[in-house]
Protein backbone atom coordinates (compact mmCIF):
# COMPACT_ATOMS: atom_id res chain seq x y z
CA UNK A 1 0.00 0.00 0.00
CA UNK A 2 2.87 2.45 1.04
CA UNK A 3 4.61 1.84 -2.41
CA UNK A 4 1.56 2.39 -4.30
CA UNK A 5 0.59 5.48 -2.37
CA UNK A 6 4.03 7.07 -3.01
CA UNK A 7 3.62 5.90 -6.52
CA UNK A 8 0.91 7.81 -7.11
CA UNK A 9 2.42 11.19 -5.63
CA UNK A 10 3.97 12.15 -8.62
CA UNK A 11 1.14 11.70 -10.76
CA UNK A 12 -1.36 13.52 -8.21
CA UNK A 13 1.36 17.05 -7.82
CA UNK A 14 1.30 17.25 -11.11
CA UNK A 15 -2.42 17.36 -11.81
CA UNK A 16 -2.12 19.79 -9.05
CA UNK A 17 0.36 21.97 -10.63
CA UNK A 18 -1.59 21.99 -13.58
CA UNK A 19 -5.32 22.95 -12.21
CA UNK A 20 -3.53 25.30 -9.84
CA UNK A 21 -2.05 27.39 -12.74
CA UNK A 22 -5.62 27.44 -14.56
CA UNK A 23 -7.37 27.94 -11.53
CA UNK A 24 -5.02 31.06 -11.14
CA UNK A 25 -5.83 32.31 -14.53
CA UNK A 26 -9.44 31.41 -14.27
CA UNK A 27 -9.52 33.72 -11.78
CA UNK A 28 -8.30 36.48 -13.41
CA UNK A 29 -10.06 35.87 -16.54
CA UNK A 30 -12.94 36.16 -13.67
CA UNK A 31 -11.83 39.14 -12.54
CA UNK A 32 -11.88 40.61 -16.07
CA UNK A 33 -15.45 39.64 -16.90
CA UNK A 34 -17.38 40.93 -13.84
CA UNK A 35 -15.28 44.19 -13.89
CA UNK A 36 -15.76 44.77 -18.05
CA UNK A 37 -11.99 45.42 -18.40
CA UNK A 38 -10.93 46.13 -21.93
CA UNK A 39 -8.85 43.40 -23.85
CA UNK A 40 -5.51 45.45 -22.85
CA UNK A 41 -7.19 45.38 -18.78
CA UNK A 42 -7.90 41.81 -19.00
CA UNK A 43 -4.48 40.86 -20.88
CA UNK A 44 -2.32 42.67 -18.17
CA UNK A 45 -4.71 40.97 -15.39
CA UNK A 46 -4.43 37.69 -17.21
CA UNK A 47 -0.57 38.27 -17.27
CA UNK A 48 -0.33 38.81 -13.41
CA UNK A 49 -1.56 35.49 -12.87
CA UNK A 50 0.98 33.75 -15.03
CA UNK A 51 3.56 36.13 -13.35
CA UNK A 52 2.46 34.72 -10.17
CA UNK A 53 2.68 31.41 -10.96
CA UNK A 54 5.66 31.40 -12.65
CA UNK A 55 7.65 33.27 -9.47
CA UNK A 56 6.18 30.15 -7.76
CA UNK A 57 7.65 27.37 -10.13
CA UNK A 58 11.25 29.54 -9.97
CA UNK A 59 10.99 29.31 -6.32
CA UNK A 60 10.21 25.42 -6.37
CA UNK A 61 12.87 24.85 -9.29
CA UNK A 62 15.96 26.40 -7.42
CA UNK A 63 14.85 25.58 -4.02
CA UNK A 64 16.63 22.41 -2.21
CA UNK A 65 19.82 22.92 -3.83
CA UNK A 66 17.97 22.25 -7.20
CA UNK A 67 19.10 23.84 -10.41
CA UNK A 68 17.53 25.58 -13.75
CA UNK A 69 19.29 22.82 -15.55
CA UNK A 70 17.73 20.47 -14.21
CA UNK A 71 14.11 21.62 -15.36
CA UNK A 72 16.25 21.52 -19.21
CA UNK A 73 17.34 25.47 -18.67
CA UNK A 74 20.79 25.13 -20.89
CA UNK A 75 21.91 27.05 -23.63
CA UNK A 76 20.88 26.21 -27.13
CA UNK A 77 23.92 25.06 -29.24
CA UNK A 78 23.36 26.78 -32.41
CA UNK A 79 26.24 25.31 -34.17
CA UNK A 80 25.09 21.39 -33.94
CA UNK A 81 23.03 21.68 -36.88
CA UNK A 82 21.56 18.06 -36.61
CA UNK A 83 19.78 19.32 -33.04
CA UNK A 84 18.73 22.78 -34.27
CA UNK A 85 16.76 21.29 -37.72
CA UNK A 86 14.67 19.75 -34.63
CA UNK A 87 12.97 23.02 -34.06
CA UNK A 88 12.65 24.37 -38.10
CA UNK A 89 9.17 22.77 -37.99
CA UNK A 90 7.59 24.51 -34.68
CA UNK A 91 8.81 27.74 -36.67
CA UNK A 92 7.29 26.85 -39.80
CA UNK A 93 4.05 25.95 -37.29
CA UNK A 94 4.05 29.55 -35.69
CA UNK A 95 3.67 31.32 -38.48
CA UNK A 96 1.21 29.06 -40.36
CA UNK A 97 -1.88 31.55 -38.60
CA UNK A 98 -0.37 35.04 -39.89
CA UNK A 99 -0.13 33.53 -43.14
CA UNK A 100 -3.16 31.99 -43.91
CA UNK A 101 -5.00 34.89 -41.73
CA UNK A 102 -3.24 37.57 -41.97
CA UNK A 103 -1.91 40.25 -39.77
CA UNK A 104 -4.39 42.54 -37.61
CA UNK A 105 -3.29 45.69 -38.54
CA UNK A 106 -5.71 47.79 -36.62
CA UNK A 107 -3.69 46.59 -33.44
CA UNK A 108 -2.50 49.70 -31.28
CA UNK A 109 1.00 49.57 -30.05
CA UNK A 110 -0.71 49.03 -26.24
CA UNK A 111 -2.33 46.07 -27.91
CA UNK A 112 0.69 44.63 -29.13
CA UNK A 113 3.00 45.21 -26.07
CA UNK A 114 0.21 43.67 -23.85
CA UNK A 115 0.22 40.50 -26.30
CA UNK A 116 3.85 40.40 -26.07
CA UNK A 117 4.19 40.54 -22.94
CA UNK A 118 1.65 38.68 -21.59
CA UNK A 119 2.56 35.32 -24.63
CA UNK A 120 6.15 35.63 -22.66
CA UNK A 121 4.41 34.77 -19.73
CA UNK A 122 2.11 32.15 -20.86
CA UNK A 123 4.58 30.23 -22.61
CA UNK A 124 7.66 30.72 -19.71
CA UNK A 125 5.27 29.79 -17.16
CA UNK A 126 3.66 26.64 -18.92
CA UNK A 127 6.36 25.14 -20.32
CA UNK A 128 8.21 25.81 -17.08
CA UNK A 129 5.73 23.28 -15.53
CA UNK A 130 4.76 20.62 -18.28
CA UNK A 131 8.37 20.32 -19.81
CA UNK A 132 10.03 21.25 -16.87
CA UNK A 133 8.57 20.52 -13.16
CA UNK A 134 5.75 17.77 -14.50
CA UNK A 135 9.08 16.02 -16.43
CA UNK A 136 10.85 15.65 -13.20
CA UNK A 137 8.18 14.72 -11.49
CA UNK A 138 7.80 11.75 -13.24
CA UNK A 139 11.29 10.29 -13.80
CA UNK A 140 10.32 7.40 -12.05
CA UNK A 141 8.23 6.69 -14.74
CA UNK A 142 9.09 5.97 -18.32
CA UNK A 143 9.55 8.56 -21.36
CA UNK A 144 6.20 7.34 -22.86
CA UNK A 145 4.21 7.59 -19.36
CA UNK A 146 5.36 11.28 -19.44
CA UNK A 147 5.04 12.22 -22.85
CA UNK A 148 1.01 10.80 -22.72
CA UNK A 149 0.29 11.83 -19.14
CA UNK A 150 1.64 15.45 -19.75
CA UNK A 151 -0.02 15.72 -23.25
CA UNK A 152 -3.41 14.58 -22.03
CA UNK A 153 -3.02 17.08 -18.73
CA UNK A 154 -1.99 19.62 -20.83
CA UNK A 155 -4.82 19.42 -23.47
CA UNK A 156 -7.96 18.99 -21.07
CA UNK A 157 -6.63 21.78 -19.07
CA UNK A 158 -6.69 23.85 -22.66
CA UNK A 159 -10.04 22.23 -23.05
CA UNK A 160 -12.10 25.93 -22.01
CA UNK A 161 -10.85 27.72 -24.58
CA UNK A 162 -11.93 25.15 -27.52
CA UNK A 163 -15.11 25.19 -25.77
CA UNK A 164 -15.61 28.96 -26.10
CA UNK A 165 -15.96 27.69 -29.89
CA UNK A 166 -20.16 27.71 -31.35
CA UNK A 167 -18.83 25.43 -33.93
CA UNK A 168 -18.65 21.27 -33.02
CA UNK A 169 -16.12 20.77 -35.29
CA UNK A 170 -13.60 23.85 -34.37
CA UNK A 171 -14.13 22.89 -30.82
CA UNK A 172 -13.10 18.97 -31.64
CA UNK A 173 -10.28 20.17 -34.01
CA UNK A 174 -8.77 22.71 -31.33
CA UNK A 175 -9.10 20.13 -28.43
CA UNK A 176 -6.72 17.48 -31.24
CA UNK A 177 -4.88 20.73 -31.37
CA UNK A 178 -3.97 21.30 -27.93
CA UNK A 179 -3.20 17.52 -27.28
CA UNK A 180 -0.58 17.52 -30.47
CA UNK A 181 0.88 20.60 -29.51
CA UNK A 182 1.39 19.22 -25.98
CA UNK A 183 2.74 15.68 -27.78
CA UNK A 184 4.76 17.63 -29.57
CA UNK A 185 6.21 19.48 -27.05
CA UNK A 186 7.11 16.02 -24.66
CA UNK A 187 8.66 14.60 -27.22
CA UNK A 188 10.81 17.66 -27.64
CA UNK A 189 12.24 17.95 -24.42
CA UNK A 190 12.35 14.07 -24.00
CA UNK A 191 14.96 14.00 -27.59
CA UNK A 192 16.60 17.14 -26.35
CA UNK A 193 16.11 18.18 -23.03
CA UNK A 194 16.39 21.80 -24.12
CA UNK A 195 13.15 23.91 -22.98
CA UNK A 196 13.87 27.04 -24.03
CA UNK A 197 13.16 26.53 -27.83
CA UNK A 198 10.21 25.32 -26.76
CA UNK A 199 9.58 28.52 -24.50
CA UNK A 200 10.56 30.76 -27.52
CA UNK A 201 7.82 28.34 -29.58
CA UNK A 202 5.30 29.01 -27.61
CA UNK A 203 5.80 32.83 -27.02
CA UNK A 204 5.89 33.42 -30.91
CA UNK A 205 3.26 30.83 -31.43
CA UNK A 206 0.47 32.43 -29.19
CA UNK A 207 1.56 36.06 -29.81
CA UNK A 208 1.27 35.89 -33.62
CA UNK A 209 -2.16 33.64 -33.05
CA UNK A 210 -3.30 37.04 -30.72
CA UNK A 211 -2.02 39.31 -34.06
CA UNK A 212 -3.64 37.69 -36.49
CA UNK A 213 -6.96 38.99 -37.82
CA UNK A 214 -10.08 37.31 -36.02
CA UNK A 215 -12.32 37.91 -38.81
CA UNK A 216 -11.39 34.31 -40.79
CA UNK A 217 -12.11 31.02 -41.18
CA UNK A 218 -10.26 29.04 -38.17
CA UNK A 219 -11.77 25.85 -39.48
CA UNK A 220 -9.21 25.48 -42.77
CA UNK A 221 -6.52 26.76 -40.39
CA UNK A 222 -6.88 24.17 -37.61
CA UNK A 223 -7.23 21.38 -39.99
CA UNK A 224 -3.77 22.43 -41.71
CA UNK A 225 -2.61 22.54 -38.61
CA UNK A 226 -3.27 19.17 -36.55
CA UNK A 227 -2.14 17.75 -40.38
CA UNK A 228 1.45 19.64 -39.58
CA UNK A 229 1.02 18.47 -35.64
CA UNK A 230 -0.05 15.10 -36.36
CA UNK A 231 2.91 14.49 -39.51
CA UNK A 232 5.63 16.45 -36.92
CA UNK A 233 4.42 13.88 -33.93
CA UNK A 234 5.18 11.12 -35.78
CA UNK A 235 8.30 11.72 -37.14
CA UNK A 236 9.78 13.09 -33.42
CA UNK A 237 7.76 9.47 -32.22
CA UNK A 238 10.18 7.49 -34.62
CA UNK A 239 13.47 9.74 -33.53
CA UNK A 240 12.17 8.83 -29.88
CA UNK A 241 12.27 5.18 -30.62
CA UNK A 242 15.34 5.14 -32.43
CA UNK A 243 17.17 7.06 -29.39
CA UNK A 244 15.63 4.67 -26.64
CA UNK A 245 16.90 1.64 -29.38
CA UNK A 246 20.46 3.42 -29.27
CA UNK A 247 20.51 3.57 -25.48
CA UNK A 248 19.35 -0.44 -24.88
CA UNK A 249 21.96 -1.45 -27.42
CA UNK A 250 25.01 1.14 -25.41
CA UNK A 251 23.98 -0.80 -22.03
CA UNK A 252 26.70 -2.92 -20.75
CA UNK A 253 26.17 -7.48 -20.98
């Protein structure tokens, strides 16, 4: 009983990680509604609660003699080509919104240096906690327990927004959407163990999503998309495998 009870601890601080950062920015979202802020109010109020949360994971990830680099805090090396190609496609995903949507160009500069600032925070804070805190929460367990547990945490607690969605099929494609992008992500940090690309991903990611114009279509968009997820999820699934093969052949006897 005492092993399975400590087994479980891992798994349970996570989840609690996870609906404590979107209980925090329920909150504010909360906050926003009831008090009619303006989108610049309710960004800057949405962006104290990340800024909250992510003092909190800095505090837990350097406290107890812990590290940065042990979260995957390490300097990108820019001159191992092989390792950098890994993150051409997550560019070529950020910018597939501005293209097919174009840019809002009725944007103020308050508008955009809200959205900047607040997309830092969003993507800092949760990749700080699923590729970072929720990764070493679960070494115990294996890379595919993490990569699935942290993918399917990280797209039902994305689940509201889809939801916002009048449209059944936008609201199943962004819910596939979230879950790749989290699958994605895992399998990142599990190949590399690098998280800021995947920080500087998700900054440029959301913050040209909150520039592009609202007025289109998202329906083409998502489905082009989860095709670019789904294709880029399989082919970092495959460079998984063939690493894990690589290590279970280097073991000694």
């Amino acid at each position: 009983m005492k092993q399975k009870k400590s087994a479980g601890k891992p798994i349970l601080s996570s989840i609690i990680w996870g609906v404590a950062l979107t209980f925090l920015v329920s909150v504010a979202s909360a906050i926003s509604v009831i008090l009619e802020l303006s989108d610049i109010a309710t960004r800057i109020t949405q962006t104290s609660a990340y800024l909250v949360m992510g003092i909190i994971l800095i505090i837990n990830m350097t406290s107890k003699e812990k590290s940065l680099k042990l979260f995957g805090f390490k300097k990108l090396n820019i001159s191992n080509t092989g390792k950098v190609l890994y993150y051409i496609p997550l560019l070529i995903i950020a910018l597939v919104q501005p293209i097919m949507g174009g840019l809002n160009f009725k944007l103020t500069f308050m508008d955009i240096l809200t959205i900047i600032v607040f997309t830092f925070f969003v993507g800092f804070t949760e990749e700080s906690l699923f590729r970072g805190i929720i990764k070493e929460n679960l070494k115990s367990k294996s890379t595919s327990f993490y990569i699935v547990f942290s993918s399917v945490l990280f797209g039902i607690l994305h689940m509201a927004n889809a939801f916002s969605n009048v449209n059944i099929l936008n609201v199943i494609l962004q819910v596939i959407n979230a879950f790749l992008i989290g699958l994605i992500l895992s399998e990142l940090i599990a190949i590399e163990f690098n998280i800021i690309p995947l920080i500087a991903f998700h900054f440029i990611y959301d913050a040209l999503a909150m520039m592009t114009n609202t007025n289109i279509d998202e329906t083409p968009t998502l489905i082009v998309l989860d095709i670019l997820y789904a294709a880029y999820a399989i082919y970092l699934g495959t460079k998984l495998k063939n690493k894990d093969n690589l290590s279970k052949n280097n073991l000694p006897g």
